[in-house]
Protein backbone atom coordinates (compact mmCIF):
# COMPACT_ATOMS: atom_id res chain seq x y z
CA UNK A 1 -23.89 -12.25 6.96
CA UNK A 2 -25.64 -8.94 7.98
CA UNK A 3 -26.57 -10.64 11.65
CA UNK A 4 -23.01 -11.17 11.83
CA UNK A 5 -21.58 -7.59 10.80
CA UNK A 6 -24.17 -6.13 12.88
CA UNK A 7 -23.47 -8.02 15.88
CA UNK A 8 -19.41 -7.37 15.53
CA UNK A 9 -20.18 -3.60 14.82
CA UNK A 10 -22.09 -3.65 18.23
CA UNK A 11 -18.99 -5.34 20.11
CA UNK A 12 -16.62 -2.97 18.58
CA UNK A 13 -19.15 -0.22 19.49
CA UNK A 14 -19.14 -1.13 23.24
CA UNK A 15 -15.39 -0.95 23.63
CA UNK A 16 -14.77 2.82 22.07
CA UNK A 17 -17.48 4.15 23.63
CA UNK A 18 -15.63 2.85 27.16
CA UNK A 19 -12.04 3.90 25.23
CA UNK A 20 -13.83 7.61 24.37
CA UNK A 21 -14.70 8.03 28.02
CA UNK A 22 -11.00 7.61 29.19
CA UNK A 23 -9.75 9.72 26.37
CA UNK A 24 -12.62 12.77 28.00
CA UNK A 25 -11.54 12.33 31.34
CA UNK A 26 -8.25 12.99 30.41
CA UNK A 27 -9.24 15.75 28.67
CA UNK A 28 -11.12 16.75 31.33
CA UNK A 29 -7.67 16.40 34.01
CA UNK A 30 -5.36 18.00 31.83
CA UNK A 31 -7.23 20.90 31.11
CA UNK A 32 -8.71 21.10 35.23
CA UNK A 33 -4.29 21.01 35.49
CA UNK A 34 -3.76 23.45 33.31
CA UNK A 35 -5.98 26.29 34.57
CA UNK A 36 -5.36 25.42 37.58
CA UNK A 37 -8.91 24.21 38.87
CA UNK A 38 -7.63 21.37 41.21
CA UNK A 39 -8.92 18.33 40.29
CA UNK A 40 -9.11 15.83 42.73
CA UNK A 41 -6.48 13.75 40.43
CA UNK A 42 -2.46 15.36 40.14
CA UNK A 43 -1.63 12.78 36.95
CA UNK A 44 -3.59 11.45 33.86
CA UNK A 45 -1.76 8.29 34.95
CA UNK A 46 -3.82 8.28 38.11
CA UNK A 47 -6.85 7.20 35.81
CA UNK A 48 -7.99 3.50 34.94
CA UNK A 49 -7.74 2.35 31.51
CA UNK A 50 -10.51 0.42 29.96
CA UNK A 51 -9.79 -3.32 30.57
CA UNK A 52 -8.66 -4.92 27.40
CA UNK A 53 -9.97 -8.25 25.76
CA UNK A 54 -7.27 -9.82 23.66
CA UNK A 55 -10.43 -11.95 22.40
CA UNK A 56 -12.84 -9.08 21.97
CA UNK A 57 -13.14 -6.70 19.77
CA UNK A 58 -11.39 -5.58 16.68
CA UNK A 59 -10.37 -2.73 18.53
CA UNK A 60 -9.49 -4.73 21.68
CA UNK A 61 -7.43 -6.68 19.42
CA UNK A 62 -5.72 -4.63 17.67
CA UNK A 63 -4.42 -3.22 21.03
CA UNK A 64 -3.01 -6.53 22.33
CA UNK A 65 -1.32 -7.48 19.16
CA UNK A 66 0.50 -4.68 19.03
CA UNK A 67 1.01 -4.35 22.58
CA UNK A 68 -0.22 -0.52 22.49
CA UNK A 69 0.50 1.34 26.37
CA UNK A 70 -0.92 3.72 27.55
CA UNK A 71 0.50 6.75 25.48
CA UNK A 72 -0.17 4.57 22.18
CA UNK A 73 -4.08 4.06 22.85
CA UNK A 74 -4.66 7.77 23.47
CA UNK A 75 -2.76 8.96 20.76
CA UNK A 76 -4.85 6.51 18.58
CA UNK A 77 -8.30 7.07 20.05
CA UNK A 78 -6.97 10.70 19.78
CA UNK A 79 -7.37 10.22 16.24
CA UNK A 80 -10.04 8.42 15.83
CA UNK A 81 -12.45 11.04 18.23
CA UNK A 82 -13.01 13.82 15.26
CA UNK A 83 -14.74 10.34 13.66
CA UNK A 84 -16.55 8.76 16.48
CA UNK A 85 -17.41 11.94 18.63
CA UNK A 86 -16.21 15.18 17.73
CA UNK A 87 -17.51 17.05 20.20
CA UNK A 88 -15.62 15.40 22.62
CA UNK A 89 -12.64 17.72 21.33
CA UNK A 90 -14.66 21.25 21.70
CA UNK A 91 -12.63 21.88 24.83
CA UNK A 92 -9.54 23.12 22.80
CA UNK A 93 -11.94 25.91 21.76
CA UNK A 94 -10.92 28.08 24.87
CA UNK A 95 -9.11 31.28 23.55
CA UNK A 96 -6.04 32.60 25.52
CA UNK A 97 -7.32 35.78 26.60
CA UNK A 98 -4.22 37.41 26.84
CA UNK A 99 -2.86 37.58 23.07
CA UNK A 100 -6.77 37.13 22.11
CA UNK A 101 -5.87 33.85 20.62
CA UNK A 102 -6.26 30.08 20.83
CA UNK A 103 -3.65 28.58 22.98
CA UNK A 104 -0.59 27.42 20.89
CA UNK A 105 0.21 24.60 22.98
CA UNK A 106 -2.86 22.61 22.65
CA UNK A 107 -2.18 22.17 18.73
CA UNK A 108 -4.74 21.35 16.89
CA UNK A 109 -6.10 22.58 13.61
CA UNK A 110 -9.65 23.08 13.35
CA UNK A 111 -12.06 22.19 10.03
CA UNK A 112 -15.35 22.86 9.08
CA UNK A 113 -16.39 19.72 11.53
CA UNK A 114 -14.42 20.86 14.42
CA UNK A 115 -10.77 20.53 15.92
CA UNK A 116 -8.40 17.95 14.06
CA UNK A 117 -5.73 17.14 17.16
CA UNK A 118 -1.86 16.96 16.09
CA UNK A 119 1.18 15.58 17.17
CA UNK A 120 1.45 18.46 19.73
CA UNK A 121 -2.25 17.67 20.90
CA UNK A 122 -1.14 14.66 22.01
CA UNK A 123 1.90 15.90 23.46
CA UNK A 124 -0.46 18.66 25.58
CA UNK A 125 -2.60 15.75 27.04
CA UNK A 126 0.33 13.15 28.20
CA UNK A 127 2.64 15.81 29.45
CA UNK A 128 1.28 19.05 29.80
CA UNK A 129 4.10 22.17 29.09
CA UNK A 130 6.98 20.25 30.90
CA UNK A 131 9.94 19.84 28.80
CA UNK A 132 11.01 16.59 30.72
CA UNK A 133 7.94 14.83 30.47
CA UNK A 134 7.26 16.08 26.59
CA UNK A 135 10.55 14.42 25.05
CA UNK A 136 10.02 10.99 25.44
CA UNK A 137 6.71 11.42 23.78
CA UNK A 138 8.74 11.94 20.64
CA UNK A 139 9.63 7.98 20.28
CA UNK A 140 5.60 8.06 19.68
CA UNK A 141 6.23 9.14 16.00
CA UNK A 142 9.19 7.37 15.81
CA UNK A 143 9.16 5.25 12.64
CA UNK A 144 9.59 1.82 14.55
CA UNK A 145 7.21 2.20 17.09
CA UNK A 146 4.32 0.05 17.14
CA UNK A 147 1.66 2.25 16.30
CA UNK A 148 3.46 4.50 13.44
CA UNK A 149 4.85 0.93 11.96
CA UNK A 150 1.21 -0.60 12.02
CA UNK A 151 -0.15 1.96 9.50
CA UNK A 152 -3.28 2.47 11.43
CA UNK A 153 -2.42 6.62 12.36
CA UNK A 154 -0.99 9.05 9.56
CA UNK A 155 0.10 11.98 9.74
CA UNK A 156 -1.60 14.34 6.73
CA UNK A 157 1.05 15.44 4.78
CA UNK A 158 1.26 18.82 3.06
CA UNK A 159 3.32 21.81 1.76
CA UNK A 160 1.50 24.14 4.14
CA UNK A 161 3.10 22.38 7.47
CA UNK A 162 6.34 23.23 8.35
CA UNK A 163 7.08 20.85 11.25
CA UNK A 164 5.59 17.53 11.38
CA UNK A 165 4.01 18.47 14.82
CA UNK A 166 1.75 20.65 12.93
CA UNK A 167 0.08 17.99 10.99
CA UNK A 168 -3.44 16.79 11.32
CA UNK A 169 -3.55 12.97 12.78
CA UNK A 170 -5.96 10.91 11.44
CA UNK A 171 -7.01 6.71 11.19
CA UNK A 172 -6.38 5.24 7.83
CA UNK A 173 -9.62 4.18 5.96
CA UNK A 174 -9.01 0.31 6.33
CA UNK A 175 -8.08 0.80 9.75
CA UNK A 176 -11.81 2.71 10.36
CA UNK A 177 -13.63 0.09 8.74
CA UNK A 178 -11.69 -2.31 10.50
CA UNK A 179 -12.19 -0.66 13.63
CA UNK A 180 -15.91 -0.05 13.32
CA UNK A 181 -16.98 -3.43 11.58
CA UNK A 182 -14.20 -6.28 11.81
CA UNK A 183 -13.74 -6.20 8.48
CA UNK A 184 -10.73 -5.11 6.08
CA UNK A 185 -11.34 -2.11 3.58
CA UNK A 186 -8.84 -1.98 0.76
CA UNK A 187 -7.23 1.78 0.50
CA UNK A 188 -8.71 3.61 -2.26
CA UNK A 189 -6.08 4.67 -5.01
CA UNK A 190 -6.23 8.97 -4.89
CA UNK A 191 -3.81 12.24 -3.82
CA UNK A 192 -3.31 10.29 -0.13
CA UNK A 193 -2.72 6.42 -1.59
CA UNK A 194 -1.12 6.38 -4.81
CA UNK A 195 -1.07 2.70 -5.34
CA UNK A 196 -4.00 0.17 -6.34
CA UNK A 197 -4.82 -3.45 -5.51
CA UNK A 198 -4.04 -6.04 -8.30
CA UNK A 199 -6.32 -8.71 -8.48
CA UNK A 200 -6.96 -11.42 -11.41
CA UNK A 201 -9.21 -14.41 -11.42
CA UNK A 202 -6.68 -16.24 -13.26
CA UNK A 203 -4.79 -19.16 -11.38
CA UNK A 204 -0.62 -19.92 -10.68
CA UNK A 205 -1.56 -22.81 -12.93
CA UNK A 206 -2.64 -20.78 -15.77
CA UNK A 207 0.60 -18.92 -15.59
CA UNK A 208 2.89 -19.71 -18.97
CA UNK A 209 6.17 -18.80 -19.09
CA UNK A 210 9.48 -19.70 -20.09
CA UNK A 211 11.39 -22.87 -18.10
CA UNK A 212 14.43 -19.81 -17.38
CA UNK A 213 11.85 -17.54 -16.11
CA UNK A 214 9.46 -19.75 -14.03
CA UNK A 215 12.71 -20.51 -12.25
CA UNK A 216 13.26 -17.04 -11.52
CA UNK A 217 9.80 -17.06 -10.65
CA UNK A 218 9.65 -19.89 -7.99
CA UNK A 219 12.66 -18.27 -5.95
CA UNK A 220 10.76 -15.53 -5.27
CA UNK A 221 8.00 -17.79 -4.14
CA UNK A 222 9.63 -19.95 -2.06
CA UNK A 223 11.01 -16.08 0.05
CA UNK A 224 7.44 -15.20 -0.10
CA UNK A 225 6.39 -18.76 1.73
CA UNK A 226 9.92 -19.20 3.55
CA UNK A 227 11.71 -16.17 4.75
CA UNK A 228 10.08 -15.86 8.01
CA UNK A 229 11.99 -19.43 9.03
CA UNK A 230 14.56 -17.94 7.27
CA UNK A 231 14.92 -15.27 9.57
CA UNK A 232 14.87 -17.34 12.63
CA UNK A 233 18.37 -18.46 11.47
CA UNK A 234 21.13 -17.34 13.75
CA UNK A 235 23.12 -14.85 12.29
CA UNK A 236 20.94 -14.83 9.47
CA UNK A 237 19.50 -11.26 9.74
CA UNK A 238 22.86 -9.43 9.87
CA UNK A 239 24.40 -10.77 6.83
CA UNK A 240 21.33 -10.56 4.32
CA UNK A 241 19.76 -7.62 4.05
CA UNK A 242 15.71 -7.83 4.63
CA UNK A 243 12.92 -8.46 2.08
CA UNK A 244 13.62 -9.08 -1.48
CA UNK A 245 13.60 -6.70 -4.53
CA UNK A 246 13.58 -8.36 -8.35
CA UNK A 247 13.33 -7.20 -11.29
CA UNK A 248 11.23 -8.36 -14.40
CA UNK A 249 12.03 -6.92 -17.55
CA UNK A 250 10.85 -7.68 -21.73
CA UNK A 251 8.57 -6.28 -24.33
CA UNK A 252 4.86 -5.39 -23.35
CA UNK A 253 2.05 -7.59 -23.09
CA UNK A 254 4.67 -10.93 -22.02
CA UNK A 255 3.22 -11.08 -18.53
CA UNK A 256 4.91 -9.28 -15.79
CA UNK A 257 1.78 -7.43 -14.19
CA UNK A 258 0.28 -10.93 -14.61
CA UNK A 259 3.21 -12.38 -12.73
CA UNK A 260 3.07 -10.30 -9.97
CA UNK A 261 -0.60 -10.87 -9.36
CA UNK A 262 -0.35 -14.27 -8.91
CA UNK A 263 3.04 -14.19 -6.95
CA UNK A 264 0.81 -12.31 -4.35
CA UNK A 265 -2.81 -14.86 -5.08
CA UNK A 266 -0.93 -18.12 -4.52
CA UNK A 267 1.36 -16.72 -1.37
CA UNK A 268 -1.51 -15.23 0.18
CA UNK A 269 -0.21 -11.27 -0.14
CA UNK A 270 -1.89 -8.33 -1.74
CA UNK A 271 -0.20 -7.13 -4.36
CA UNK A 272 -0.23 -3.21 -4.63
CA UNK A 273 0.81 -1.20 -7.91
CA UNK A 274 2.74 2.33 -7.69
CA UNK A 275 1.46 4.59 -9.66
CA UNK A 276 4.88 6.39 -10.65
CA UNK A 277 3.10 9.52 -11.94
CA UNK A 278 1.12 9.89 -8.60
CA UNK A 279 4.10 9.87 -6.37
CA UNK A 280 6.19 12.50 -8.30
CA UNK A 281 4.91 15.26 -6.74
CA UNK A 282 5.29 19.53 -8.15
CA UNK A 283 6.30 20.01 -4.66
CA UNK A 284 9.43 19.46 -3.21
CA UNK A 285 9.58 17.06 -0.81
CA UNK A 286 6.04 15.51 -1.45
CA UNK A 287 7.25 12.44 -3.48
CA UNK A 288 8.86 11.49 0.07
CA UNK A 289 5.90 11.71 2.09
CA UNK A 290 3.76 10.04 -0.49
CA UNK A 291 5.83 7.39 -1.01
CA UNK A 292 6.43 6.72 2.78
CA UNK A 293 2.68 6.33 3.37
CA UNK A 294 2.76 3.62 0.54
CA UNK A 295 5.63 1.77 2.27
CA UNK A 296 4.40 2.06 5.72
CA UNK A 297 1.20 0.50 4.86
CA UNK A 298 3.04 -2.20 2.82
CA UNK A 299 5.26 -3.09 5.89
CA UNK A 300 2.51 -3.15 8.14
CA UNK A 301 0.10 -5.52 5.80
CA UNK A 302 2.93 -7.41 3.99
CA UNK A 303 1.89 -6.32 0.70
CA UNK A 304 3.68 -6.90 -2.47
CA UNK A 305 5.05 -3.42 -3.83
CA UNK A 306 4.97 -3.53 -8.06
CA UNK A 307 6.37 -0.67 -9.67
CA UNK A 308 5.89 -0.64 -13.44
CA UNK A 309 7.08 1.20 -16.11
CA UNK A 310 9.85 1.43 -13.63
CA UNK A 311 12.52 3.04 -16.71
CA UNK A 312 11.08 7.23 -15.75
CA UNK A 313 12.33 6.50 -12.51
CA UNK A 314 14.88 4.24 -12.37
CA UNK A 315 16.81 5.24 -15.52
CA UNK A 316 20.00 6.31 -15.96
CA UNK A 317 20.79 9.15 -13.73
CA UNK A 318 20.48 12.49 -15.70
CA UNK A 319 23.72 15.12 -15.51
CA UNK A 320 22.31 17.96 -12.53
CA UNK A 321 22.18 21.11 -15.22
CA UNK A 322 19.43 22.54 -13.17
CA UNK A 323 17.81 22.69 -9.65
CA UNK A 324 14.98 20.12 -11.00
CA UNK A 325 17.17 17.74 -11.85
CA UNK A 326 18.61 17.91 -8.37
CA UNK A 327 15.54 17.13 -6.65
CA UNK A 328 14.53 14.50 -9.24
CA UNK A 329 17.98 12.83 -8.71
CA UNK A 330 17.01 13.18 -5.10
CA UNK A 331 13.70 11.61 -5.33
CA UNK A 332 15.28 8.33 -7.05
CA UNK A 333 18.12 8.34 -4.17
CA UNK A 334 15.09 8.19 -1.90
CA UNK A 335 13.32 6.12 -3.23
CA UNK A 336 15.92 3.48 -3.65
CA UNK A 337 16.82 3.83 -0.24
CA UNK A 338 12.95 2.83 0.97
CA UNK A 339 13.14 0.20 -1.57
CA UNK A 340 16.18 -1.17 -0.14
CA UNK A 341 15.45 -1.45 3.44
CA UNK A 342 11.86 -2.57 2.94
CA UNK A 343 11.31 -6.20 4.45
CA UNK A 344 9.17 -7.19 1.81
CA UNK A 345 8.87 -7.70 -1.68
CA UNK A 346 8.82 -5.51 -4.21
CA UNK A 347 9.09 -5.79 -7.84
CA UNK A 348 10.10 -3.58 -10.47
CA UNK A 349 8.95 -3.90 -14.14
CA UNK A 350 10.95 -2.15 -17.25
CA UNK A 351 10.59 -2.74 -21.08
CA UNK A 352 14.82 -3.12 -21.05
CA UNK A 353 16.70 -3.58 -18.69
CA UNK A 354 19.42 -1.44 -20.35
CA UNK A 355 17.32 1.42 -18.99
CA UNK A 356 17.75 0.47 -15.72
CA UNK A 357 20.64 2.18 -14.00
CA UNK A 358 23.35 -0.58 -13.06
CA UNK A 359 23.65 1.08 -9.69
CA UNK A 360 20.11 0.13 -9.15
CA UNK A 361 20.75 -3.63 -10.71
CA UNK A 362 23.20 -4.73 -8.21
CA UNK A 363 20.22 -4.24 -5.70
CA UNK A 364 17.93 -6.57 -7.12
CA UNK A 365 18.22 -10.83 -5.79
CA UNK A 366 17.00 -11.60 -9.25
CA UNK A 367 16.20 -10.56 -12.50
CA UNK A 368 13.44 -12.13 -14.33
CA UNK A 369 13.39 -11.87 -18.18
CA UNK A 370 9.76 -12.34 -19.68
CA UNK A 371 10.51 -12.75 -23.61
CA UNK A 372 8.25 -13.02 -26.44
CA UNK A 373 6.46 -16.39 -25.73
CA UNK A 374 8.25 -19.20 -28.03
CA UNK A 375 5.66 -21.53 -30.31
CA UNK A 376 5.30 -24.38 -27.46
CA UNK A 377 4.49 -21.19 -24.76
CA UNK A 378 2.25 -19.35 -27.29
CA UNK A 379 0.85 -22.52 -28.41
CA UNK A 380 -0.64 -23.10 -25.05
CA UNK A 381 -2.05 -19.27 -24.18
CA UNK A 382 -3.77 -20.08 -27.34
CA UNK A 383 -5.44 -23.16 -26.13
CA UNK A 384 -6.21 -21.52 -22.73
CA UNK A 385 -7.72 -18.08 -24.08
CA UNK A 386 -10.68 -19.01 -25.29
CA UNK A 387 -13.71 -19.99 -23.23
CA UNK A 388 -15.52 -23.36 -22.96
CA UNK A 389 -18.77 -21.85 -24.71
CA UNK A 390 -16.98 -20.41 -27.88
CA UNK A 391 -13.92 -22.34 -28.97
CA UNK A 392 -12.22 -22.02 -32.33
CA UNK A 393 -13.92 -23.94 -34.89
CA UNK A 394 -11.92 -27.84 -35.34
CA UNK A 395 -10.55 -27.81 -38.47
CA UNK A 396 -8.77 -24.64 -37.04
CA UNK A 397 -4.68 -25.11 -36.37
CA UNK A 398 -3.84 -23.32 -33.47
CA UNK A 399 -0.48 -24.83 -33.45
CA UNK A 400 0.53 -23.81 -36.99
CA UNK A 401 -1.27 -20.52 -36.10
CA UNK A 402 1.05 -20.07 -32.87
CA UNK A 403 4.15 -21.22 -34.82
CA UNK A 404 3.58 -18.47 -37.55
CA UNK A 405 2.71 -15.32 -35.61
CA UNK A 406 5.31 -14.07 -32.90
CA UNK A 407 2.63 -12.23 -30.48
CA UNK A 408 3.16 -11.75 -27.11
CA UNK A 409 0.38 -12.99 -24.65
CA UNK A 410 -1.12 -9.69 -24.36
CA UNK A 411 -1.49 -9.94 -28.06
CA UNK A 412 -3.24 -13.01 -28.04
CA UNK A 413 -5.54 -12.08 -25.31
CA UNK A 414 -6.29 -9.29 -27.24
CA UNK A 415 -7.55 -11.00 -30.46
CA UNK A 416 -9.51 -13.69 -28.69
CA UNK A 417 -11.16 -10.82 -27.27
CA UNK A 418 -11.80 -9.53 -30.57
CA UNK A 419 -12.98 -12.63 -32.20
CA UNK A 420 -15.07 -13.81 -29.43
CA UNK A 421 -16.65 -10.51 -29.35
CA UNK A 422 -17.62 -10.88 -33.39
CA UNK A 423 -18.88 -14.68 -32.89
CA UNK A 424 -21.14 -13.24 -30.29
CA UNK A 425 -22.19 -10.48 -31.71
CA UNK A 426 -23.02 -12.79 -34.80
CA UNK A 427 -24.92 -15.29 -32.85
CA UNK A 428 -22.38 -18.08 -34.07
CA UNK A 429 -21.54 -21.39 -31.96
CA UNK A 430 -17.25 -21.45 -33.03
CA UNK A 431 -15.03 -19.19 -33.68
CA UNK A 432 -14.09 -18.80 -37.57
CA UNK A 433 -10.65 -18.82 -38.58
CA UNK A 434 -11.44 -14.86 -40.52
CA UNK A 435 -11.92 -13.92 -37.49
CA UNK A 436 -8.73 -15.10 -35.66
CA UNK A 437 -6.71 -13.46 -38.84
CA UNK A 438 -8.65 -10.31 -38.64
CA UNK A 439 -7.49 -10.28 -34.88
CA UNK A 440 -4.13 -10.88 -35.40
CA UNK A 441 -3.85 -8.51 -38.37
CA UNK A 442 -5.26 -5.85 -35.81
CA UNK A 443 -2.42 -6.41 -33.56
CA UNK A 444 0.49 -6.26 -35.91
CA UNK A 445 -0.88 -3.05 -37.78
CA UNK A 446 0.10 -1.56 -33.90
CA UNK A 447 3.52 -2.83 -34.22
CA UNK A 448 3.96 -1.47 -38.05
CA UNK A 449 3.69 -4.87 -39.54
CA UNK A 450 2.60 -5.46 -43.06
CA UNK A 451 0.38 -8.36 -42.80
C-alpha cells in the first residue's frame, strides 16, 4: 500500500513539476512584455504546453476528463503554485515606481508565505492590459465552465472583498490530496465547508421502516441508480426539471438521518449533511457564498445534500418588520433557488411537515413520512439491536415488550445501549430483563412519561 502511494505520488510529481515550468515561462513572457524587455516570443500562446497523458497521472487526468485548454490549466496550476512552489510567484513583487506601489494590475494579495494570485492574476498573465483580449477570460469564472463546475478551484470568500476579482484562488483540500497522491480526501467540516460526511456501518437490509415509507424510499433509489438513462430520453430534460428534492418528515429518533445514509451507501454516493447554523452567516451576503461552495462541490462529486432540522429555515416565511428579516427572507429565497436547480439529490428533514412552508412543498417529488415504528417494525429493531455476544436473556419477550412501549428506533437504540453497557460492566453473559425496563424507563422520563 505505501509502495503504491509512493510510486503514484512520484508520477503525479513528474507531471507538475513539467506543468510549473510552463506556468514560469509564462510568467517569465508576460512580464519580459510588459516592461518591455523583448523577449524573443510576442504571445504566451507561442509556448508548448506539457504533453498530456489521459492515462497518467492524477493530474494528467484530471485535465483530459474535463477537457481543460489552455487558459483552464494555468488558471489551475495558478492556484496550485503558492502550494507546490511559491517562489515561483515572487515576480509580482516588483513595485511601480511611479505611485511607489505594487502594480494594481497584476492582482494578487500577498500572505505571510508569499503572493496568493486572483482572478485578475490570471487575467494579467493570459491577456496582459488589453481590454479585448481580457473579456473573454471572464467565461473562466463562469459558473458552468469546466473548471469552476468541477470544484477543484475556489474562490476565498469574504466580507473584506468587494469584487470577486479580488479574491484569493486557491485548490480545494480533496482536490490537493488528489492531485499530489491519487487519492480522495474528504472536505473537513469548518468556516470554508459547512457540511460533514455521513457514514454508518449499518446495511440497506437493516433498514426498518414502514411498507408506505419504504415505497417512498425506493423511488428515490431507483433516480439515484436510473436518472442518468433517464436523461438520455428525448425531450426528457426540458420538461422535468433536474435532480430530485424529497422531503422526510416525523418525530425524532424514527430514522431519517439513518435513511439518508444508506440511500447514499447502497447507490454508491456520499451523503453530505448541512449544517444550517454554519451557513447562516452575521454577514450579509455570506450565507450565499457558503452555501454555493457546498453545492458546487456536491454537483461536481454527486453527493447527496441532507439538510436537517430543515423547520429554522424552511418555515413559514416571517412578516419583513425589520431589515433582518429581509435578508433572512432573502437567504431562504436563495437557498431554495440552489436547491431547485441542483441536479442531484437532496433531502430535507423536519419534525412536521406543517412547519414547512407550502411554497417550499410543491418543490419536493416526494414526501416521505417516518412515523413512530408500529409493534411488527419495533418488534424487529428490537431483535436487530442487540449484538451476537450479549443477547437478551430467553425467557425475555421482546415481542410483548415491543407491543407495550411506543419508542421510536432511536429510543430503542438508546436503551440497548444502556443495558448492554450494565451487562458489561457487570461481567454478565445475557441481558436481564431490569435492565431493559430501567432503559426504557430512562427514555420515557425524557418525553414526561410516568412509567
Amino acid at each position: 500500500m505505501a509502495a503504491r502511494l509512493k510510486n503514484k505520488t512520484i508520477n503525479n510529481a513528474a507531471f507538475l513539476v513539467k506543468e510549473l515550468n510552463w506556468l514560469q515561462q509564462v510568467i517569465d513572457l508576460r512580464l519580459g512584455l510588459y516592461f518591455g524587455n523583448n523577449p524573443s516570443l510576442q504571445s504566451i500562446t507561442d509556448l508548448v504546453l506539457p504533453e498530456v497523458n489521459a492515462a497518467g497521472s492524477a493530474y494528467e487526468k484530471f485535465i483530459s476528463e474535463n477537457k481543460l485548454g489552455m487558459p483552464e490549466r494555468l488558471l489551475l496550476i495558478l492556484a496550485f503554485a503558492p502550494c507546490l512552489k511559491p517562489e515561483l510567484l515572487d515576480g509580482f513583487y516588483t513595485r511601480n515606481t511611479t505611485y511607489d506601489k505594487r502594480f494594481t494590475e497584476f492582482g494578487g494579495s500577498f500572505s505571510g508565505n508569499g503572493f496568493v494570485p486572483t482572478g485578475q492574476t490570471v487575467f494579467f498573465l493570459l491577456a496582459g492590459t488589453k481590454l479585448e483580449d481580457r473579456l473573454p477570460c471572464f467565461s473562466l469564472f463562469n459558473a458552468d465552465s469546466s473548471l469552476i463546475r468541477s470544484g477543484a478551484v475556489m474562490r476565498s470568500a469574504g466580507p473584506e472583498y468587494d469584487i470577486w476579482m479580488d479574491m484569493p484562488l486557491r485548490i480545494t483540500d480533496d482536490f490537493i490530496s488528489y492531485f499530489v497522491s491519487g487519492t480522495w480526501q474528504q472536505p473537513v467540516l469548518g468556516d470554508q465547508f459547512p457540511a460533514k460526511l455521513l457514514t454508518t456501518e449499518m446495511e440497506w437490509g437493516d433498514l426498518i421502516l414502514s411498507a408506505v415509507t419504504a415505497e417512498v424510499i425506493e423511488e428515490i433509489r431507483d433516480w439515484a441508480e436510473h436518472s442518468e438513462k433517464l436523461s438520455e430520453l428525448q425531450g426528457f430534460q426540458k420538461r422535468v426539471k433536474p435532480g430530485y428534492k424529497a422531503l422526510f418528515y416525523g418525530p425524532p429518533g424514527t430514522g431519517k438521518t439513518l435513511t439518508a445514509t444508506l440511500l447514499g451507501k447502497v447507490t454508491g454516493h456520499d451523503v453530505y449533511r448541512i449544517d444550517l447554523s454554519m451557513i447562516v452567516s452575521r454577514y450579509i451576503g455570506e450565507t450565499e457564498k457558503n452555501l454555493a461552495r457546498v453545492f458546487e462541490r456536491a454537483q461536481s462529486k454527486n453527493w447527496i445534500l441532507f439538510f436537517d432540522e430543515a423547520d429554522a429555515l424552511f418555515a413559514k416565511r416571517t412578516e419583513v418588520d425589520s431589515s433582518n428579516d429581509r435578508y433572512a427572507n432573502q437567504e431562504v429565497a436563495y437557498l431554495l433557488q440552489r436547491i431547485e436547480d441542483h441536479p442531484g439529490i437532496v433531502i430535507l428533514a423536519s419534525n412536521l411537515k406543517d412547519n414547512i412552508d407550502q411554497a417550499f412543498l410543491r418543490r419536493f417529488q416526494s414526501l416521505a413520512y417516518f412515523p413512530i415504528p408500529g409493534p411488527e417494525e419495533r418488534y424487529r429493531i428490537w431483535k436487530n439491536a442487540f449484538p451476537e455476544q450479549l443477547q437478551p436473556e430467553k425467557e425475555i419477550d421482546l415481542y410483548s415488550i415491543a407491543e407495550k412501549h411506543q419508542l421510536t428506533g432511536g429510543a430503542i437504540v438508546n436503551v440497548v445501549r444502556y443495558c448492554c453497557l450494565k451487562a458489561v460492566k457487570n461481567q454478565m453473559q445475557q441481558v436481564p430483563v431490569k435492565f431493559i425496563e430501567a432503559g426504557i424507563k430512562r427514555e420515557h422520563q425524557k418525553e414526561g412519561i410516568i412509567f
